[in-house]
Protein backbone atom coordinates (compact mmCIF):
# COMPACT_ATOMS: atom_id res chain seq x y z
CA UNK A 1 181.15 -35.41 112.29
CA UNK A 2 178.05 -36.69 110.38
CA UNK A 3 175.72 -33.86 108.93
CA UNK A 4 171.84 -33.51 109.09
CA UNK A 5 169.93 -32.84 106.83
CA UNK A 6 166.79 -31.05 107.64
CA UNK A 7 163.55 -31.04 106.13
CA UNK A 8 163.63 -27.45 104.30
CA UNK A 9 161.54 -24.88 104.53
CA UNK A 10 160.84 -24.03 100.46
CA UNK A 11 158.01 -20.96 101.11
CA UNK A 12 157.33 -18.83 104.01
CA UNK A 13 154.36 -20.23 105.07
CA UNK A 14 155.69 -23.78 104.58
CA UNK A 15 154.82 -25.72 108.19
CA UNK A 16 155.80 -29.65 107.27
CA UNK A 17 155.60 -31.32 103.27
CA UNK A 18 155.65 -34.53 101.91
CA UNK A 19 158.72 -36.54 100.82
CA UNK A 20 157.69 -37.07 97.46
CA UNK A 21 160.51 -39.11 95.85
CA UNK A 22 164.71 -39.73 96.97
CA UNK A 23 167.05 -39.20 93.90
CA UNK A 24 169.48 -40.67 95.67
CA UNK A 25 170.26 -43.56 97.91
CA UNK A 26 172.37 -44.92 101.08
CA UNK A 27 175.80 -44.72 99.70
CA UNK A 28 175.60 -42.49 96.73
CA UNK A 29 178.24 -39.77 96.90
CA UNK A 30 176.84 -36.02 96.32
CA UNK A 31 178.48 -32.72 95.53
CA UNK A 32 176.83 -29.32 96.45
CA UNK A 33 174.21 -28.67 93.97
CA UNK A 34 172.79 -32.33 93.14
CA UNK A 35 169.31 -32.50 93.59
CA UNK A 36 168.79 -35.00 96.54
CA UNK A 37 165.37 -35.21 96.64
CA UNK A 38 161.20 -34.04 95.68
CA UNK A 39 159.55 -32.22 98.47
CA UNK A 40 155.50 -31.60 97.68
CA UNK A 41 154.41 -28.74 99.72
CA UNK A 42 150.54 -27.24 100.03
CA UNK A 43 151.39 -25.82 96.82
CA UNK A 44 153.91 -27.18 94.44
CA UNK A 45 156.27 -30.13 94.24
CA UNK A 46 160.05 -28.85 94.23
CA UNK A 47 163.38 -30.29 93.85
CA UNK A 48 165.54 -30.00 97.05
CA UNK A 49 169.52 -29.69 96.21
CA UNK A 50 172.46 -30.46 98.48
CA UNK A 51 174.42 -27.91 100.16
CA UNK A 52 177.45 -29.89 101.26
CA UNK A 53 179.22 -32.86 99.76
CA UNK A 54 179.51 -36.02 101.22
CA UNK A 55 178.03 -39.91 100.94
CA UNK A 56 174.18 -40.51 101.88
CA UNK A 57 175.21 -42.14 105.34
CA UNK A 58 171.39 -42.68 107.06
CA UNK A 59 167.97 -41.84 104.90
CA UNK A 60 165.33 -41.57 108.22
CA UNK A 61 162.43 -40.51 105.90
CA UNK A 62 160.97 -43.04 103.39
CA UNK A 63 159.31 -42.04 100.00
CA UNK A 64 155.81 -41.06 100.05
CA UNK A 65 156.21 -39.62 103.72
CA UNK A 66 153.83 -36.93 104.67
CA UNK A 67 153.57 -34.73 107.19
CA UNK A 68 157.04 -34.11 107.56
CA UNK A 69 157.60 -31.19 109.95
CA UNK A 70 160.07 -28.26 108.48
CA UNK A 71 163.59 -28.75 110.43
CA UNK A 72 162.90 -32.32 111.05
CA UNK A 73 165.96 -34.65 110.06
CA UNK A 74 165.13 -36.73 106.64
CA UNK A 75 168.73 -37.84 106.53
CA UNK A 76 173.02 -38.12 107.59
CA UNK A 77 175.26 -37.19 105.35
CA UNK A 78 178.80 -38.47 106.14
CA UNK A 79 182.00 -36.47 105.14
CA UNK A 80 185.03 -37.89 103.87
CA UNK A 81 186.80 -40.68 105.92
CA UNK A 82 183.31 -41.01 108.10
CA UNK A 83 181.56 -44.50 108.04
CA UNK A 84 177.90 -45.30 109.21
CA UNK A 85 179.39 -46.30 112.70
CA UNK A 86 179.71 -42.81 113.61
CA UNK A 87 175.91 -42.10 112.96
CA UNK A 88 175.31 -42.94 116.00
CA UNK A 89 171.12 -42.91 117.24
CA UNK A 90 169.65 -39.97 114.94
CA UNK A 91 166.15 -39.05 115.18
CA UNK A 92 163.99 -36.36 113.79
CA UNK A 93 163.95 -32.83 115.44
CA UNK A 94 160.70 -31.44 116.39
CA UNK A 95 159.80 -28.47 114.31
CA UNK A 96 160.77 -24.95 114.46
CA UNK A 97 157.76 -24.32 112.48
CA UNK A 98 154.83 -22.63 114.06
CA UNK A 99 151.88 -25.02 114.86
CA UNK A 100 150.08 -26.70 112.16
CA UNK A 101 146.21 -24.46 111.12
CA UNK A 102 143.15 -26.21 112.83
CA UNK A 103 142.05 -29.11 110.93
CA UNK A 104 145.63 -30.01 110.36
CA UNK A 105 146.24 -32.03 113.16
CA UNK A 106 148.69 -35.83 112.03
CA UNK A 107 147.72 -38.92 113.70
CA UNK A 108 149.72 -38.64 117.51
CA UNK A 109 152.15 -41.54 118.22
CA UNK A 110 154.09 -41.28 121.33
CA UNK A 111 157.79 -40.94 121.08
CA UNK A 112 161.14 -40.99 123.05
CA UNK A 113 162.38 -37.85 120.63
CA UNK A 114 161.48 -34.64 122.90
CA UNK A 115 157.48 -33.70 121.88
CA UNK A 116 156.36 -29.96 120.87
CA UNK A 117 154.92 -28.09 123.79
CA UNK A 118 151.89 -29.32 124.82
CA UNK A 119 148.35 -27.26 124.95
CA UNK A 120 147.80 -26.52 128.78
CA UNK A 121 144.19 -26.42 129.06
CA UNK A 122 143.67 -24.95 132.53
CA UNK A 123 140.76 -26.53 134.38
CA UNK A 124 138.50 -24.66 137.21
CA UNK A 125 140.21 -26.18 139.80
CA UNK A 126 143.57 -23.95 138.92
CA UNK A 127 145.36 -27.31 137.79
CA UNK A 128 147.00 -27.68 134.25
CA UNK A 129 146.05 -30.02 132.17
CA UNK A 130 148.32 -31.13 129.25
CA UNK A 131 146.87 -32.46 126.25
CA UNK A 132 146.95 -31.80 122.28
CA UNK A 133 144.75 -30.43 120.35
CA UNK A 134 143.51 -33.29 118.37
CA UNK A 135 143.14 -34.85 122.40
CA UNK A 136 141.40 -31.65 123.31
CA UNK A 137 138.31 -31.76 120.14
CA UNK A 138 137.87 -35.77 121.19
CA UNK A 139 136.99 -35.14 124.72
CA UNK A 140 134.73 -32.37 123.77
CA UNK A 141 132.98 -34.57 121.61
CA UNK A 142 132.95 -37.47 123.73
CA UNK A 143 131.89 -35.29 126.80
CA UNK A 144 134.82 -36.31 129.18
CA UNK A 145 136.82 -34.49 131.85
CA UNK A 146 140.19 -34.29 130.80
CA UNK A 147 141.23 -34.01 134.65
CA UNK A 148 140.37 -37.42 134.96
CA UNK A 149 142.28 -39.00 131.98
CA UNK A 150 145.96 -39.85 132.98
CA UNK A 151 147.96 -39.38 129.88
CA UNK A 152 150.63 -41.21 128.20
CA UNK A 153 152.37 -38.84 126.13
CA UNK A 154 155.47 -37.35 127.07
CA UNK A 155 155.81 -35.45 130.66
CA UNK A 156 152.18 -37.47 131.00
CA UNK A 157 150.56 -35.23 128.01
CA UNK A 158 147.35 -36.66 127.00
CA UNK A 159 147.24 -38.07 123.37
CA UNK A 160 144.35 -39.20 121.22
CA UNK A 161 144.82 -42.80 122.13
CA UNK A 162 143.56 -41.77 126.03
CA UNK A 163 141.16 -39.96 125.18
CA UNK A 164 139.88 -42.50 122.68
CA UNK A 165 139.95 -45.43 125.18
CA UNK A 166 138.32 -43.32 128.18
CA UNK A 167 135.57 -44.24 131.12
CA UNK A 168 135.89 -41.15 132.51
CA UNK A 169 133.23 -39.22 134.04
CA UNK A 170 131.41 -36.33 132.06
CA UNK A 171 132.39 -32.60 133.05
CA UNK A 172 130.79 -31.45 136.02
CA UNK A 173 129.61 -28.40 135.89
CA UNK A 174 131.77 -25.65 137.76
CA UNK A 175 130.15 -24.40 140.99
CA UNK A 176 130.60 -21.35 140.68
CA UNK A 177 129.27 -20.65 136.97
CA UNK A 178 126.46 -18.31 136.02
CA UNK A 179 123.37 -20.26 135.78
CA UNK A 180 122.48 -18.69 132.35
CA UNK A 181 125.15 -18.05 129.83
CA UNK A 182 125.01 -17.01 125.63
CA UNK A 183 124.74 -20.23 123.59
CA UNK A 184 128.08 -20.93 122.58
CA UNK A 185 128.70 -21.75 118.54
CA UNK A 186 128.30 -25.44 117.80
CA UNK A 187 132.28 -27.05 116.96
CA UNK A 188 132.26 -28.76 113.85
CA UNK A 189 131.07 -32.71 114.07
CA UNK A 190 134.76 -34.86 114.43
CA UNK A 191 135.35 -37.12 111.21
CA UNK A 192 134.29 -39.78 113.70
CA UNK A 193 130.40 -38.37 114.03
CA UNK A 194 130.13 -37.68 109.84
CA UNK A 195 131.04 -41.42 109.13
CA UNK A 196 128.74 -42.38 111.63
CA UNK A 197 125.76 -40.35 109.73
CA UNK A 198 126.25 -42.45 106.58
CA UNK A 199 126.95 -45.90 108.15
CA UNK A 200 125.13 -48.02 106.11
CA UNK A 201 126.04 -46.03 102.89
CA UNK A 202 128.70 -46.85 100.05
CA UNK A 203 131.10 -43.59 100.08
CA UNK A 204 135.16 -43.65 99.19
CA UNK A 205 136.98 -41.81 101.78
CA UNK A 206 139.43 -39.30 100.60
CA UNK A 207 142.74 -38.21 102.41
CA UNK A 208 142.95 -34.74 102.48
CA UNK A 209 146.22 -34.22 100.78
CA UNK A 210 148.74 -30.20 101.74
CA UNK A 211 146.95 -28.25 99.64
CA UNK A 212 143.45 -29.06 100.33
CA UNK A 213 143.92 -28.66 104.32
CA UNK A 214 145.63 -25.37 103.34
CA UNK A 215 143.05 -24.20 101.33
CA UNK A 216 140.29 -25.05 103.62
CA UNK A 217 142.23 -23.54 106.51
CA UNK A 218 142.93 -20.02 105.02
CA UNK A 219 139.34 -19.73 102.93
CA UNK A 220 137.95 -20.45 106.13
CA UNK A 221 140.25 -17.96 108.20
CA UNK A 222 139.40 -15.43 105.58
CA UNK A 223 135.58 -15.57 105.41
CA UNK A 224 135.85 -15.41 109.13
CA UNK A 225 137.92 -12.81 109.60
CA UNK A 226 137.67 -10.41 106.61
CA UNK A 227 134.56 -8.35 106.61
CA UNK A 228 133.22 -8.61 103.04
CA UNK A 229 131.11 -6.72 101.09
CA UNK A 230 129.90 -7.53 97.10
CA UNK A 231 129.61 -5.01 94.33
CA UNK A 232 127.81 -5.93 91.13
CA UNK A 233 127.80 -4.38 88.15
CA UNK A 234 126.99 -5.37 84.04
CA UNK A 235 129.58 -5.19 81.53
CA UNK A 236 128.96 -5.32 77.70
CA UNK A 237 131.58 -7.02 75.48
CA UNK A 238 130.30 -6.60 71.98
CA UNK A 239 133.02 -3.69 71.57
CA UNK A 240 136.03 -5.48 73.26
CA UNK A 241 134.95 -9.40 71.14
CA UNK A 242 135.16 -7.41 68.06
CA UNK A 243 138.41 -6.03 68.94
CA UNK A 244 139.95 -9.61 70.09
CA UNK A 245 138.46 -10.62 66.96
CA UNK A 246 140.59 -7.74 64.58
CA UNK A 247 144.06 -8.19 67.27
CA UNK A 248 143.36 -12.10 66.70
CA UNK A 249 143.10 -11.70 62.90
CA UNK A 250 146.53 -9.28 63.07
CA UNK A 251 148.46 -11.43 65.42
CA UNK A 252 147.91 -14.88 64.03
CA UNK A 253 151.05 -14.57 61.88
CA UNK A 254 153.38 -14.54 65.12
CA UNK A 255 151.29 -17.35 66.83
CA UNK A 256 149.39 -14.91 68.99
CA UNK A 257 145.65 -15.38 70.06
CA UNK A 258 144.41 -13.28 72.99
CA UNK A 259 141.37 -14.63 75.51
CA UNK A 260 138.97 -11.98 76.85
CA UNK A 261 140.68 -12.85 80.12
CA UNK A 262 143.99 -11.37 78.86
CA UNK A 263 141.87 -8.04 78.38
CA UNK A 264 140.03 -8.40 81.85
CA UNK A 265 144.12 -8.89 83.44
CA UNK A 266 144.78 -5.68 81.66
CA UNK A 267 141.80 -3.53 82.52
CA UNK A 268 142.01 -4.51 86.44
CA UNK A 269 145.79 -3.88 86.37
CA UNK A 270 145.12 -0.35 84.80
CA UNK A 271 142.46 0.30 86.97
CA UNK A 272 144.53 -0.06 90.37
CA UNK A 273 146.51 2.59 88.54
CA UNK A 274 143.67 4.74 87.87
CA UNK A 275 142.57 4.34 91.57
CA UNK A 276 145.63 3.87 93.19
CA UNK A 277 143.94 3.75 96.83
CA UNK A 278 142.57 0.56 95.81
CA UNK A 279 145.72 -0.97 95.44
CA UNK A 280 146.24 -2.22 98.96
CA UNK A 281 146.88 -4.86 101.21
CA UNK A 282 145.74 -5.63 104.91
CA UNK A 283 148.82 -6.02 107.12
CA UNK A 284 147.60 -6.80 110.20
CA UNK A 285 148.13 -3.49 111.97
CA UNK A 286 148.56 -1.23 108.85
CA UNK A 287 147.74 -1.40 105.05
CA UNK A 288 150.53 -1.20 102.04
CA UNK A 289 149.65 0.69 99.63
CA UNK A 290 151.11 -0.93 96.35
CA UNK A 291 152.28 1.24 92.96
CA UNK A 292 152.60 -1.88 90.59
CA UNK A 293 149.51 -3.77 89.40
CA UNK A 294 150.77 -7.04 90.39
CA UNK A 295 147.26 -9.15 89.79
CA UNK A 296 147.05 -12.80 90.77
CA UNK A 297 144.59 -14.83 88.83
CA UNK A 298 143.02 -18.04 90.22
CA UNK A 299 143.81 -21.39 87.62
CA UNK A 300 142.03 -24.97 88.97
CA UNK A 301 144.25 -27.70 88.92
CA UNK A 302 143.64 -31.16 90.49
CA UNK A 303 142.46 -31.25 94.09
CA UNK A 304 143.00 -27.27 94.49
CA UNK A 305 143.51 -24.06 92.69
CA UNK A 306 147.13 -21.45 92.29
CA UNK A 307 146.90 -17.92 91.89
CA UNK A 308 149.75 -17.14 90.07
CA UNK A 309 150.92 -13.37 90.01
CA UNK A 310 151.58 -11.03 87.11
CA UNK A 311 153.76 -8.61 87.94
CA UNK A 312 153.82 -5.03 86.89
CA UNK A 313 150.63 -5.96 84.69
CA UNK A 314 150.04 -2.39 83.76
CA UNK A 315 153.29 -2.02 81.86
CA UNK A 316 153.10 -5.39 79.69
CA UNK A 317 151.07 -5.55 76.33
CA UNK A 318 148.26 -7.90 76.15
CA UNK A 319 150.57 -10.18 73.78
CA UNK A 320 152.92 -10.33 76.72
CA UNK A 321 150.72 -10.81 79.38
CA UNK A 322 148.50 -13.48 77.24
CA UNK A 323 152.04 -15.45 76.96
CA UNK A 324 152.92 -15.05 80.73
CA UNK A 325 149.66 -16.42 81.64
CA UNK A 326 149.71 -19.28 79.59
CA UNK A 327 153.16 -20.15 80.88
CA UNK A 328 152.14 -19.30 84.61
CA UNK A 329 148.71 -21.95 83.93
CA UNK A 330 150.48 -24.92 82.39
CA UNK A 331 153.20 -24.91 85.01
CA UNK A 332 150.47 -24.72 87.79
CA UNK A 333 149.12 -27.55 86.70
CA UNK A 334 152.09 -29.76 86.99
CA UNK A 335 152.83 -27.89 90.23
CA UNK A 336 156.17 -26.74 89.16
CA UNK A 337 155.58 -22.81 90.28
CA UNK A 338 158.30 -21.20 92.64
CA UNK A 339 156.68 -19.69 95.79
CA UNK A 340 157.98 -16.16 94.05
CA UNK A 341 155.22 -16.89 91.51
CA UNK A 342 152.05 -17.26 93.49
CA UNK A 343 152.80 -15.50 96.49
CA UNK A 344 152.11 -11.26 96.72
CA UNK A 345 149.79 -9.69 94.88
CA UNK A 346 147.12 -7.15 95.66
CA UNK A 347 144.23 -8.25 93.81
CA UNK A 348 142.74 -11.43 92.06
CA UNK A 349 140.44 -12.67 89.06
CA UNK A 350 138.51 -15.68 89.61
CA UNK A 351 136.85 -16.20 85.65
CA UNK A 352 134.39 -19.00 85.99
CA UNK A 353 132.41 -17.60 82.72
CA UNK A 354 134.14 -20.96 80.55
CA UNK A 355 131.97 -23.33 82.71
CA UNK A 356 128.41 -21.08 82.27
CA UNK A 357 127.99 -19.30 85.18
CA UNK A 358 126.13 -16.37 84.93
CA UNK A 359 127.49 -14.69 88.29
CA UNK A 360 129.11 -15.45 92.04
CA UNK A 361 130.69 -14.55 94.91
CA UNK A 362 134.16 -15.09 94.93
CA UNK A 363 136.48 -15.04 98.71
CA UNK A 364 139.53 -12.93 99.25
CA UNK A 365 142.68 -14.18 98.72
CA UNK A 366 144.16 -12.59 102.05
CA UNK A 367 146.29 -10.62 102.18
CA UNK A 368 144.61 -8.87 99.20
CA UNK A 369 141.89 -6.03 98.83
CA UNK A 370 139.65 -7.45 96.95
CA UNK A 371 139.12 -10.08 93.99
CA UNK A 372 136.97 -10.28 90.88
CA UNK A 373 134.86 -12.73 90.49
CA UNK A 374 133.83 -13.10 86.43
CA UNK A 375 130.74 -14.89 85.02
CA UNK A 376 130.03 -15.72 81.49
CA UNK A 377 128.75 -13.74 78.03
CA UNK A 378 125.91 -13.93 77.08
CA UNK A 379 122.90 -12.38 74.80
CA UNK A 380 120.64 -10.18 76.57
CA UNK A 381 118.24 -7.12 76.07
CA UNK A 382 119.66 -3.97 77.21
CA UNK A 383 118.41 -0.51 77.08
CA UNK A 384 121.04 1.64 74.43
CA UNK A 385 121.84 5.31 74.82
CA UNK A 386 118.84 6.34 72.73
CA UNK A 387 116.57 4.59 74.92
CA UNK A 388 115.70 2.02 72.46
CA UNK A 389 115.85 -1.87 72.85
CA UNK A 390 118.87 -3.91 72.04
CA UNK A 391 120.66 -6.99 72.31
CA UNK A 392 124.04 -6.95 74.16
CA UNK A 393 126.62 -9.34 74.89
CA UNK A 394 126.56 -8.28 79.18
CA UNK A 395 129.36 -9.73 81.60
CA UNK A 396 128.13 -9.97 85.54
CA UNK A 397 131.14 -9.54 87.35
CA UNK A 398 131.15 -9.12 91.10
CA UNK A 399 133.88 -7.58 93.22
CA UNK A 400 134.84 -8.87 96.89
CA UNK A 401 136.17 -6.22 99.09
CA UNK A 402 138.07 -6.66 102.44
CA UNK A 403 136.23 -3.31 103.85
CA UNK A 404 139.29 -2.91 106.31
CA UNK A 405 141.12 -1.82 103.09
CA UNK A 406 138.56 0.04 100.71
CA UNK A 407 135.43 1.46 101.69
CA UNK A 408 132.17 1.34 99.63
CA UNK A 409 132.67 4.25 97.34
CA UNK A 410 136.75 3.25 96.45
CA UNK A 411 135.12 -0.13 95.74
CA UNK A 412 132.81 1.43 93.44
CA UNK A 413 135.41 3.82 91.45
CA UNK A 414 137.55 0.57 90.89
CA UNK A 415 134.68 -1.65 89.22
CA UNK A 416 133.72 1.37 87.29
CA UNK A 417 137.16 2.20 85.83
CA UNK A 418 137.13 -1.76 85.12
CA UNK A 419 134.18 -1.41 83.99
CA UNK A 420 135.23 1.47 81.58
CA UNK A 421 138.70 -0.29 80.35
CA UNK A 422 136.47 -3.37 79.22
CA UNK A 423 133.84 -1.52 77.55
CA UNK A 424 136.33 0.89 75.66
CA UNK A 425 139.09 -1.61 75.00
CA UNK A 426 141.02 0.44 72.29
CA UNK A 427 142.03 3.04 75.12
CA UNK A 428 143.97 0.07 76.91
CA UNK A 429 146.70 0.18 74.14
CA UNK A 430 146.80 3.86 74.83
């Protein structure tokens, strides 16, 4: 009998993609192994390959598709001595995926195929109401009762189109609540409310494309949800840019030149060693304490950032780690990373010191302890170790802690040993 094929799911956290581009068409023959197809997840774009053979009966998902729940059918592959008469009526499955982050919400159509559970939002009354989520934020927004909006959606769920095209009354108030209750936090003003603001005003609007809804969905779960706290602390480079400057001159013979960023991988990476409680992770109900240095480091590419993850960074030589990163950076940027690559980790660098700036807070990476957020070089007075006046090339870094996973004075030993590695940069090769 015909085969599905299923939207796959190419990381762990992957929820629905984008069918970027078909490599094949509606009667090609294909062998296990052929790459079928380009999905574009939140995070990279990756070639999906064929795990049966057979001819490209049905494709059900067009190019350029988004939204594209994990599980759902993109196409029927026939086996041999199978014709597109036995196809039959196929139509996507609903998702085994959990449900999409707030914010994340496709536009709703209403559909024969059987719909995802709907949202019960129970009203004072006892009764159940049935609506989605995007259905839920309108009403609130728009004031109405959704016990008075008949829906349209499957098993009478109510959809955005009913809530957009409602008279209904405003909420009444329930009889019995308390007459004075705690202000409740303001929601967020609906797409529909900004536009209104600047009506009037020439703007371009921009789709928010995977990887910008998930990076505004888990920044925002993580400055919500991960107590923070900052340490500060100065850094002078005028010992470790002289050293670059004699490796440089060495290495330039085998094509080698290091960045002070390769050094600041190296001396967070040997710092987790040196303070080994540090290197942890919050895991919901417990923390894992890691023994490699595996240190992600934040690269901007268009319309997002990766943090790609060097593993076992205390055990590879700056020359080795310089090349990793280089190789980890330019394949970021063409979004050709496996999930392997940018997923784990215990700790991050975020360097914006190449654009100016002087110092900032950077936000956790969950599920990581803490991240380093590195500002630029630059000339300034300092007070030396005989108490007279100099001038110093002086980092500002700041460190973001999750304080569920390292407390104030762990925090403190771990900028200090980083602190220490940077400043002293010959002991690194030690």
């Amino acid at each position: 009998m015909p085969i599905e094929i299923l939207m796959p799911a190419l990381s762990p956290t992957m929820e629905e993609g984008i069918l970027a581009k078909w490599h094949v068409k509606e009667g090609d023959s294909v062998s296990s192994g052929d790459v079928m197809a380009e999905i574009e997840t939140d995070k990279a774009t990756m070639e999906f390959e064929a795990v049966d053979e057979g001819t490209i009966g049905k494709i059900l998902i067009s190019e350029g598709t988004e939204g594209v729940k994990v599980n759902a059918v993109i196409a029927v592959l026939l086996e041999d001595g199978e014709s597109a008469d036995d196809i039959g009526t196929s139509s996507p499955a609903p998702s085994a995926a959990p449900a999409a982050d707030a914010g994340n919400e496709v536009a709703e159509t209403a559909s024969e195929a059987p719909a995802p559970a709907p949202v019960a939002a129970k009203q004072a009354s006892g009764t159940r109401v049935f609506a989605s989520p995007l259905a839920r934020r309108i009403a609130s927004d728009k004031g109405l009762d959704l016990s008075a909006i008949k829906g349209s959606g499957p098993h009478g769920r109510i959809v955005k189109a009913d809530v957009e095209n409602a008279t209904a009354a405003p909420k009444a108030a329930a009889a019995n609540a308390p007459t004075a209750t705690a202000p409740a936090s303001t929601p967020a003003p609906s797409a529909d409310l900004v536009k209104a603001m600047y009506e009037g005003r020439d703007y371009e609007e921009i789709s928010l494309n995977g990887m910008r809804k998930t990076i505004a969905a888990r920044l925002t779960e993580a400055k919500q949800s991960i107590p923070h706290f900052y340490l500060r602390r100065d850094i002078e480079l005028d010992a470790l840019l002289k050293f670059r400057a004699d490796l440089n001159k060495q290495l330039e013979g085998r094509g080698v030149k290091l960045s002070v960023n390769d050094f600041i991988i190296k001396a967070c990476a040997l710092a987790l060693q040196a303070v080994p409680d540090a290197n942890a992770v919050w895991a919901g109900d417990r923390i894992l304490k890691l023994q490699p240095s595996d240190v992600a480091v934040a690269v901007a590419i268009e319309g997002g950032l990766f943090t790609p993850v060097l593993k076992d960074a205390e055990m590879k030589s700056l020359s080795a780690l310089s090349a990793e990163m280089k190789d980890l950076a330019t394949r970021a940027r063409d979004r050709k990373l496996a999930p392997h690559e940018y997923q784990g980790g215990s700790f991050a660098i975020s360097n914006l010191g190449m654009f100016g700036i002087d110092n900032f807070d950077a936000v956790i990476n969950p599920p990581h302890g803490a991240i380093l957020a590195v500002g630029a070089g630059a000339k300034k007075p300092v007070v030396g170790s005989d108490g007279q006046l100099a001038v110093a090339t002086v980092m500002s870094v700041t460190l973001s802690v999750d304080h569920r996973v390292i407390d104030g004075a762990l925090g403190a030993q771990l900028l200090q040993a980083i602190k220490e590695n940077l400043e002293n940069p010959m002991t690194m090769l030690a």
